[in-house]
N, C-alpha and C. Protein backbone atom coordinates (compact mmCIF):
# COMPACT_ATOMS: atom_id res chain seq x y z
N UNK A 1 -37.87 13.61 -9.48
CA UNK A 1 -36.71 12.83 -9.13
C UNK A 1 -35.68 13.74 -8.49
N UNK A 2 -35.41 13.67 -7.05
CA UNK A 2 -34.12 14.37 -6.68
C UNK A 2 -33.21 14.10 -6.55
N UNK A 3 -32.12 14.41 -6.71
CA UNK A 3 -30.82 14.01 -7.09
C UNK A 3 -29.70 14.73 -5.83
N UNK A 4 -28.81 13.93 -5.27
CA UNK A 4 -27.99 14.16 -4.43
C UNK A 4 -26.65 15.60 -4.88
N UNK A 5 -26.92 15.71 -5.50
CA UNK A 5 -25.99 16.69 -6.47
C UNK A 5 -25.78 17.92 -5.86
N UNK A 6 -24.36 18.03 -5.23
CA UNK A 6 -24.25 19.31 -4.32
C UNK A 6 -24.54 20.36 -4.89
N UNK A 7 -24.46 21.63 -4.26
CA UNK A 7 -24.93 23.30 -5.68
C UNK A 7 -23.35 23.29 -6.34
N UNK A 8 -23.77 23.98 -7.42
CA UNK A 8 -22.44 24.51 -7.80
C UNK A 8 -21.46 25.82 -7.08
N UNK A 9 -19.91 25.55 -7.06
CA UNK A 9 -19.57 26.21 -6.44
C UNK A 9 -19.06 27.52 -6.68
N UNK A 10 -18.96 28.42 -5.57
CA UNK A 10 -19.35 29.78 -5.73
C UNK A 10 -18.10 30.71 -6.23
N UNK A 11 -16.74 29.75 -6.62
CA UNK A 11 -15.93 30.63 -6.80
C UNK A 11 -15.84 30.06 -8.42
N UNK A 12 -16.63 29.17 -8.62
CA UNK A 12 -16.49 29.40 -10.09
C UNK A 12 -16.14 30.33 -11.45
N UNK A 13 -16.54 29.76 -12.54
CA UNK A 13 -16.72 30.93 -13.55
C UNK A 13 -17.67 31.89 -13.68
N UNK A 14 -17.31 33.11 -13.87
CA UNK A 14 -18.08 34.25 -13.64
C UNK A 14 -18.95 33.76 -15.07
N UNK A 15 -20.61 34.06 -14.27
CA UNK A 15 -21.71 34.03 -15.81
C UNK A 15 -21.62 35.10 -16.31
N UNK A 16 -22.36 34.69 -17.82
CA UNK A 16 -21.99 35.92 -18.89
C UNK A 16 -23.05 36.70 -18.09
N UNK A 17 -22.63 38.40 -18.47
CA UNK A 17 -22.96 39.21 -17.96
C UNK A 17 -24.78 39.04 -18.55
N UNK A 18 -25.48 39.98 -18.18
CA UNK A 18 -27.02 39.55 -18.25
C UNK A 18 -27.14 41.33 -19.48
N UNK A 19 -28.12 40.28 -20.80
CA UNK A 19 -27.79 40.96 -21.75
C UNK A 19 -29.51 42.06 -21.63
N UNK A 20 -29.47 43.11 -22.09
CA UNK A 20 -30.96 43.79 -21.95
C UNK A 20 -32.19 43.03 -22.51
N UNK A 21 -32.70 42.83 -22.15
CA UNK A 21 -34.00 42.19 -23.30
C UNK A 21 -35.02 42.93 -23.73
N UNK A 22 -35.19 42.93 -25.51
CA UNK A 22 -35.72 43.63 -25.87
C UNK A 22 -37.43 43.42 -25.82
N UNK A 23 -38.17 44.29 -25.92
CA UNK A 23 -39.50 44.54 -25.46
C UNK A 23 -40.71 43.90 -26.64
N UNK A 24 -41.61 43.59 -26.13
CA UNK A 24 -42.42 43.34 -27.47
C UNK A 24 -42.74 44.39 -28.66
N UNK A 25 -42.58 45.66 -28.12
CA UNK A 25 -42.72 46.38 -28.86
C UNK A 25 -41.42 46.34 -30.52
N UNK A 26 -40.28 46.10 -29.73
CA UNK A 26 -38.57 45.90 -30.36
C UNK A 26 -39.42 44.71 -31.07
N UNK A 27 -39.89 43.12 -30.92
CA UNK A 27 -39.87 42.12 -31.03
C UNK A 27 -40.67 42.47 -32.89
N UNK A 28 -41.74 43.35 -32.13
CA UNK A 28 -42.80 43.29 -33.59
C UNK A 28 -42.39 44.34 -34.77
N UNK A 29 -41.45 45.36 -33.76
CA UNK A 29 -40.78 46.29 -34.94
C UNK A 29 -39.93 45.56 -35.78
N UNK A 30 -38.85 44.37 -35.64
CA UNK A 30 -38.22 43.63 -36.47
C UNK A 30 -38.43 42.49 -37.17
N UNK A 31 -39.77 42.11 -36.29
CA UNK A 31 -40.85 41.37 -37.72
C UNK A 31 -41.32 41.84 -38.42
N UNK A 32 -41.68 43.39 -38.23
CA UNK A 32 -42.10 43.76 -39.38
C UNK A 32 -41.43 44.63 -40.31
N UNK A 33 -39.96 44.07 -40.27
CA UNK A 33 -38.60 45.26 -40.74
C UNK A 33 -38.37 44.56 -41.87
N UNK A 34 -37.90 44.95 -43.05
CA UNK A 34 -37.36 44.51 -44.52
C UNK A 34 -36.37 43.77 -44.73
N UNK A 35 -35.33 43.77 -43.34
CA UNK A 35 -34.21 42.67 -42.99
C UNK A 35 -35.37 41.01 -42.68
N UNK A 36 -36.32 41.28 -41.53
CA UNK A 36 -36.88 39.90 -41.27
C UNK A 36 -37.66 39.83 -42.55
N UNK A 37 -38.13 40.08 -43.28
CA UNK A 37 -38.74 39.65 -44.34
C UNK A 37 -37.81 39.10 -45.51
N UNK A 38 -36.91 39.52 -45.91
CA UNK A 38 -36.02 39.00 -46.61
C UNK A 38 -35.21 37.76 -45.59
N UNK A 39 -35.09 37.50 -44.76
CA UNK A 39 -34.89 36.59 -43.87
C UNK A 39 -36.19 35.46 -44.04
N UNK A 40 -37.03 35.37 -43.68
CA UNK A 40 -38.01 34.88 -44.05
C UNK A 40 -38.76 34.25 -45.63
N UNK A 41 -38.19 35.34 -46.12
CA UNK A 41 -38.40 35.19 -47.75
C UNK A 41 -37.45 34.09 -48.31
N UNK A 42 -36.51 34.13 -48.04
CA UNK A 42 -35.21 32.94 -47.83
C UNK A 42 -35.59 32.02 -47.60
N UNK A 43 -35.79 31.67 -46.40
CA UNK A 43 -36.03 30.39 -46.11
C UNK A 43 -37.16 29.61 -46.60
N UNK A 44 -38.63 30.80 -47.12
CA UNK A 44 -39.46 29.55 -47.25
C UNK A 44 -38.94 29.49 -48.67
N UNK A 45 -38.45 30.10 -49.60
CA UNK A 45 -38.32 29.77 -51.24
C UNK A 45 -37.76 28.59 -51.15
N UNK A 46 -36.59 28.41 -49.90
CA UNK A 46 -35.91 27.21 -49.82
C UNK A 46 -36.60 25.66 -49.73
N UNK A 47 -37.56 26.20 -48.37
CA UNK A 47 -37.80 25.41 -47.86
C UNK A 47 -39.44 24.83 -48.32
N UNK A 48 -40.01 25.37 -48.62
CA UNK A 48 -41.55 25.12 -49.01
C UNK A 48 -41.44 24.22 -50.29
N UNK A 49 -40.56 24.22 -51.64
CA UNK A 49 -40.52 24.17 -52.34
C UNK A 49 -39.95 22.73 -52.25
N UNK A 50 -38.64 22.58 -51.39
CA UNK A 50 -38.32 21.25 -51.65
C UNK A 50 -38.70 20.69 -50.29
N UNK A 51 -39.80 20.39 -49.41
CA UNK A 51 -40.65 19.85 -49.01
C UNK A 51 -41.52 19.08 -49.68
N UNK A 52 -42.14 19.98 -50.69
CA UNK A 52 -43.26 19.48 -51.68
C UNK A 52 -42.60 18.55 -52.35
N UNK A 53 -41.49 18.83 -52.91
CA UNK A 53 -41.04 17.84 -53.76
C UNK A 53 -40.42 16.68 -53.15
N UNK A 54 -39.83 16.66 -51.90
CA UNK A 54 -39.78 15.26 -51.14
C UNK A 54 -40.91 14.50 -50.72
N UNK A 55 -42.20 15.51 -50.45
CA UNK A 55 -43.48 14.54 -50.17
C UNK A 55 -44.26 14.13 -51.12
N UNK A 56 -43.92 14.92 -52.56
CA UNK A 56 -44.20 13.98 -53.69
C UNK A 56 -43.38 12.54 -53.71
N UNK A 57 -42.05 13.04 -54.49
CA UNK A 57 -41.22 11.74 -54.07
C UNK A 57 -41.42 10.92 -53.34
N UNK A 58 -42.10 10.76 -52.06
CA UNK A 58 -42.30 9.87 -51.31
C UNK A 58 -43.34 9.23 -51.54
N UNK A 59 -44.57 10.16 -51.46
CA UNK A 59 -45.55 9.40 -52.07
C UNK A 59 -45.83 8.34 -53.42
N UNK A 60 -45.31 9.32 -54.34
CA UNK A 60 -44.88 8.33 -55.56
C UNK A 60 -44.39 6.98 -55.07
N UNK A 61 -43.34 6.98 -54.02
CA UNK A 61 -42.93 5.44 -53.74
C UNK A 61 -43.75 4.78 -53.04
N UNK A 62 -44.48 5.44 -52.29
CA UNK A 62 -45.74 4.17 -51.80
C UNK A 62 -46.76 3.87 -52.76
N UNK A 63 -46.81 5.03 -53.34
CA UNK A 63 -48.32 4.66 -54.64
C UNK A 63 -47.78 3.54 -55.98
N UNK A 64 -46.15 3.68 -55.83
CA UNK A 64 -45.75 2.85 -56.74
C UNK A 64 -45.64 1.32 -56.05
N UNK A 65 -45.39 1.30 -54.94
CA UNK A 65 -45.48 -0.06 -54.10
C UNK A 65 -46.51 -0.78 -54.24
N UNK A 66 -47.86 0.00 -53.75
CA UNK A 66 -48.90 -0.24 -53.69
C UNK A 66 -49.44 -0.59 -55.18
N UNK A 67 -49.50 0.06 -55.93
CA UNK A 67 -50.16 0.11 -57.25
C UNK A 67 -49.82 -0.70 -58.30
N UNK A 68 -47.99 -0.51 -58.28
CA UNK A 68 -47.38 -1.06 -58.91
C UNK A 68 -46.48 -2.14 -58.72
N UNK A 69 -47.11 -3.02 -58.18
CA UNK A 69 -45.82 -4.17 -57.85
C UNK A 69 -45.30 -4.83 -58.57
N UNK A 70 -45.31 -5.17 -60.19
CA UNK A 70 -44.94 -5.90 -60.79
C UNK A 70 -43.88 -5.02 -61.64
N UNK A 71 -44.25 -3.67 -61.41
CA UNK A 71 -42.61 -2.85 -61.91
C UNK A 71 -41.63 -2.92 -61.08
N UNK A 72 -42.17 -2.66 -59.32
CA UNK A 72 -40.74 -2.52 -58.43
C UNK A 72 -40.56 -4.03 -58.28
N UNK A 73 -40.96 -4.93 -58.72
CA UNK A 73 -40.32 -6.39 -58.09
C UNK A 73 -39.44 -6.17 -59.59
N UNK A 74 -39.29 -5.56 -60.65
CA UNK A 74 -38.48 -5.77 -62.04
C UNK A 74 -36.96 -5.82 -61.44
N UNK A 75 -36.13 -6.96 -61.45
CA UNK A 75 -34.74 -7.10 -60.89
C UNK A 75 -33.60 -6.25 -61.76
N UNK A 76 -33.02 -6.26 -60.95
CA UNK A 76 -31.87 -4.97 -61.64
C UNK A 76 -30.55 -5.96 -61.95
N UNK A 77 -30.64 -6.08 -60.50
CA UNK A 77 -29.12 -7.14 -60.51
C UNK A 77 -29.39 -7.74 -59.44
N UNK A 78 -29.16 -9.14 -59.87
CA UNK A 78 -29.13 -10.14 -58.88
C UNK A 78 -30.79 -9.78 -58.29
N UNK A 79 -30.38 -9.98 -56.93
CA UNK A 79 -31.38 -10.02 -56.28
C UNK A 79 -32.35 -8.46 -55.93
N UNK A 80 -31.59 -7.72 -56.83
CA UNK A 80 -31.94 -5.98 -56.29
C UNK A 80 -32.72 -5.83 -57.20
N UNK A 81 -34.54 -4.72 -56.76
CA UNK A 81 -34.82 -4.56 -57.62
C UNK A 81 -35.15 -2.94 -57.67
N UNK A 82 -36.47 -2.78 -58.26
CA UNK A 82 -36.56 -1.64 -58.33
C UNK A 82 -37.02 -0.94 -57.29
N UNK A 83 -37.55 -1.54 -56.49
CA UNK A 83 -38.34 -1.46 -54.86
C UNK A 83 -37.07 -0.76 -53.96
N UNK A 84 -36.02 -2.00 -54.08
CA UNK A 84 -35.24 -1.37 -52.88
C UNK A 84 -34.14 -0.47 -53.31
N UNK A 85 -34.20 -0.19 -54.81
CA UNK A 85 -33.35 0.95 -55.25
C UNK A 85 -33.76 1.98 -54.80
N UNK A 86 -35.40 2.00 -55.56
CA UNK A 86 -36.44 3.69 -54.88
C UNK A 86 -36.19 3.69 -53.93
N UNK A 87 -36.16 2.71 -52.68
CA UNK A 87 -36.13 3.00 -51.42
C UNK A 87 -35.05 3.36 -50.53
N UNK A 88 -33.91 3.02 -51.05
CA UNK A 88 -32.53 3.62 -50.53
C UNK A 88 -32.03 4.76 -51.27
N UNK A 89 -33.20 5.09 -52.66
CA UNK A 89 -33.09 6.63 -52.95
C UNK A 89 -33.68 7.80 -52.37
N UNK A 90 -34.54 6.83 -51.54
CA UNK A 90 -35.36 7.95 -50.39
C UNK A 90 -34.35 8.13 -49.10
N UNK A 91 -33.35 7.46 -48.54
CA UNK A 91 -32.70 7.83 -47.94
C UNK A 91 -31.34 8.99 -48.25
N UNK A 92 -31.02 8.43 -49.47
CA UNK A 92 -29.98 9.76 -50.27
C UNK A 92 -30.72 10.94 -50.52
N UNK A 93 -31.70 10.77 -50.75
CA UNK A 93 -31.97 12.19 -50.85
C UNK A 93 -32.75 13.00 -49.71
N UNK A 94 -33.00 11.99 -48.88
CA UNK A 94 -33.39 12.84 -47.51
C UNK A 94 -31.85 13.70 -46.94
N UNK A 95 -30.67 12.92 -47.33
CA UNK A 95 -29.13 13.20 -46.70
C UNK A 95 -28.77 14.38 -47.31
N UNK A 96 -29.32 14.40 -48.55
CA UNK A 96 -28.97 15.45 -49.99
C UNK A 96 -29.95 16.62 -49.30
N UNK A 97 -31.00 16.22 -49.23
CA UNK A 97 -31.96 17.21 -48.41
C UNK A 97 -31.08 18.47 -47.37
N UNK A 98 -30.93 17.55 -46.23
CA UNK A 98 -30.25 18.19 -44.80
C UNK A 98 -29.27 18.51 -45.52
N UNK A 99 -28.29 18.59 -46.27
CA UNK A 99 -27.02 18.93 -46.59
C UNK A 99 -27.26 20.19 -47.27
N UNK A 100 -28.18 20.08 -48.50
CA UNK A 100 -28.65 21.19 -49.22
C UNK A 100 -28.58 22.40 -48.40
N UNK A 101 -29.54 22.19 -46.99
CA UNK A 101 -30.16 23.00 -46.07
C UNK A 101 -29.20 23.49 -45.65
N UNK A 102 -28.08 22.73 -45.09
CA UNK A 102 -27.28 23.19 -44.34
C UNK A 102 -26.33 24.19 -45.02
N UNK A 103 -25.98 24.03 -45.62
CA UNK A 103 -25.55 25.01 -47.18
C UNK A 103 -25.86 26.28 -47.46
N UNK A 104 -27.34 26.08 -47.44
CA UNK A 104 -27.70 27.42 -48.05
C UNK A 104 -28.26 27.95 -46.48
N UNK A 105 -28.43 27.80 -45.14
CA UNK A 105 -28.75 28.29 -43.99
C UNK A 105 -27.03 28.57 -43.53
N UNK A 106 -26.21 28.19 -43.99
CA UNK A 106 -25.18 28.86 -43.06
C UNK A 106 -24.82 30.16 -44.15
N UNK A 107 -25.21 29.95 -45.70
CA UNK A 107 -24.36 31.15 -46.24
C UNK A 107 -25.42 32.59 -47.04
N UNK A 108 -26.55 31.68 -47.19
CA UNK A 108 -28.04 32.57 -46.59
C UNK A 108 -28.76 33.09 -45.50
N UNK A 109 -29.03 32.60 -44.70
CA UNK A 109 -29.96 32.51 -43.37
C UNK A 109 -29.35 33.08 -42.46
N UNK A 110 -28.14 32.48 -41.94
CA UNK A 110 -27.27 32.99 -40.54
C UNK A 110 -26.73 34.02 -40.56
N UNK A 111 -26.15 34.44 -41.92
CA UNK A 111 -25.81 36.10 -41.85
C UNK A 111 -26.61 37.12 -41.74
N UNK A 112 -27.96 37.20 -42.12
CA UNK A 112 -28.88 37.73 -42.03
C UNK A 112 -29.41 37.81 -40.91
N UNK A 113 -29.71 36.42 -40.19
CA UNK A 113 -30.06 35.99 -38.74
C UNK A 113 -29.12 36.69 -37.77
N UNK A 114 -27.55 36.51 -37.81
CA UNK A 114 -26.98 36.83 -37.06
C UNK A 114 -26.94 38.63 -36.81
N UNK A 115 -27.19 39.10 -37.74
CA UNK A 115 -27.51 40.42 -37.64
C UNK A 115 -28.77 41.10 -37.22
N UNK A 116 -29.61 40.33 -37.39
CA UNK A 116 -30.90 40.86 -36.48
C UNK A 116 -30.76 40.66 -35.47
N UNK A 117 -29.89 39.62 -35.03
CA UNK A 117 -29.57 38.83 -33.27
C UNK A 117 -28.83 40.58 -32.87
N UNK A 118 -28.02 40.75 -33.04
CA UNK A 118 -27.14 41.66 -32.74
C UNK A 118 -27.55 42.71 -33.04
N UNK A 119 -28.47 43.01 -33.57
CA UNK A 119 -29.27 44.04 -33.47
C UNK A 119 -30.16 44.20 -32.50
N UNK A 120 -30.65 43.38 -32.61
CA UNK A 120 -31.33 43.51 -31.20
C UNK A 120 -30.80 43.19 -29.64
N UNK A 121 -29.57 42.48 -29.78
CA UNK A 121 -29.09 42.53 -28.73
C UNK A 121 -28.19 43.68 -28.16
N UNK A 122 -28.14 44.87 -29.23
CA UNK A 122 -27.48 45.94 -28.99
C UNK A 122 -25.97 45.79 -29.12
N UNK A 123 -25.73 45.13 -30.24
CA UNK A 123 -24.39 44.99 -30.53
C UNK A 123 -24.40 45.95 -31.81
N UNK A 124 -25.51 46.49 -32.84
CA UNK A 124 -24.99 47.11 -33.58
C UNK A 124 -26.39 47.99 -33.54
């Protein structure tokens, strides 16, 4: 698809300057450095762990749908039962999920991250 779209113009903003890029050799020395491993080590304790336990949780709610229908049709109130409670508890805790994450990746993960960045980008 081409588009009529003049170039951009030349007295613009100056681009950021062009940073060195480090080599594969740099790439595999800091995967295999004690900073990326503890970087790594982080995230999956985080992350492996409550995966499993959301794809349990989930499953449980279809095997309980499926299996069990005469518990989730059990009414709570009014017209609500146990079906669409589990099921709008699968949305809170998918929210609880990402939030968790976000939590422990900005005050775990990114400091760590941000220092290998800058390490290798020759800032430190």
């Amino acid at each position: 698809m081409a588009t009529d779209a003049p170039p951009p113009p030349k007295g613009g903003p100056d681009p950021e300057p062009a940073r060195p890029t480090p080599s594969a050799a740099e790439f595999v020395e800091v995967q295999q450095s004690a900073e990326f491993g503890e970087l790594r080590s982080a995230h999956r304790s985080f992350a492996f762990p409550l995966t499993i336990a959301f794809i349990t949780w989930y499953l449980l709610y279809v095997l309980l749908s499926i299996y069990a229908g005469d518990f989730m049709g059990n009414k709570l109130i009014g017209n609500v039962n146990v079906a669409l409670v589990l099921g709008l508890a699968q949305f809170l805790t998918t929210f609880l999920i990402a939030w968790w994450y976000s939590r422990h990746a900005a005050t775990k993960l990114d400091p760590k991250a941000e220092a290998i960045k800058s390490r290798m980008e020759g800032g430190a």
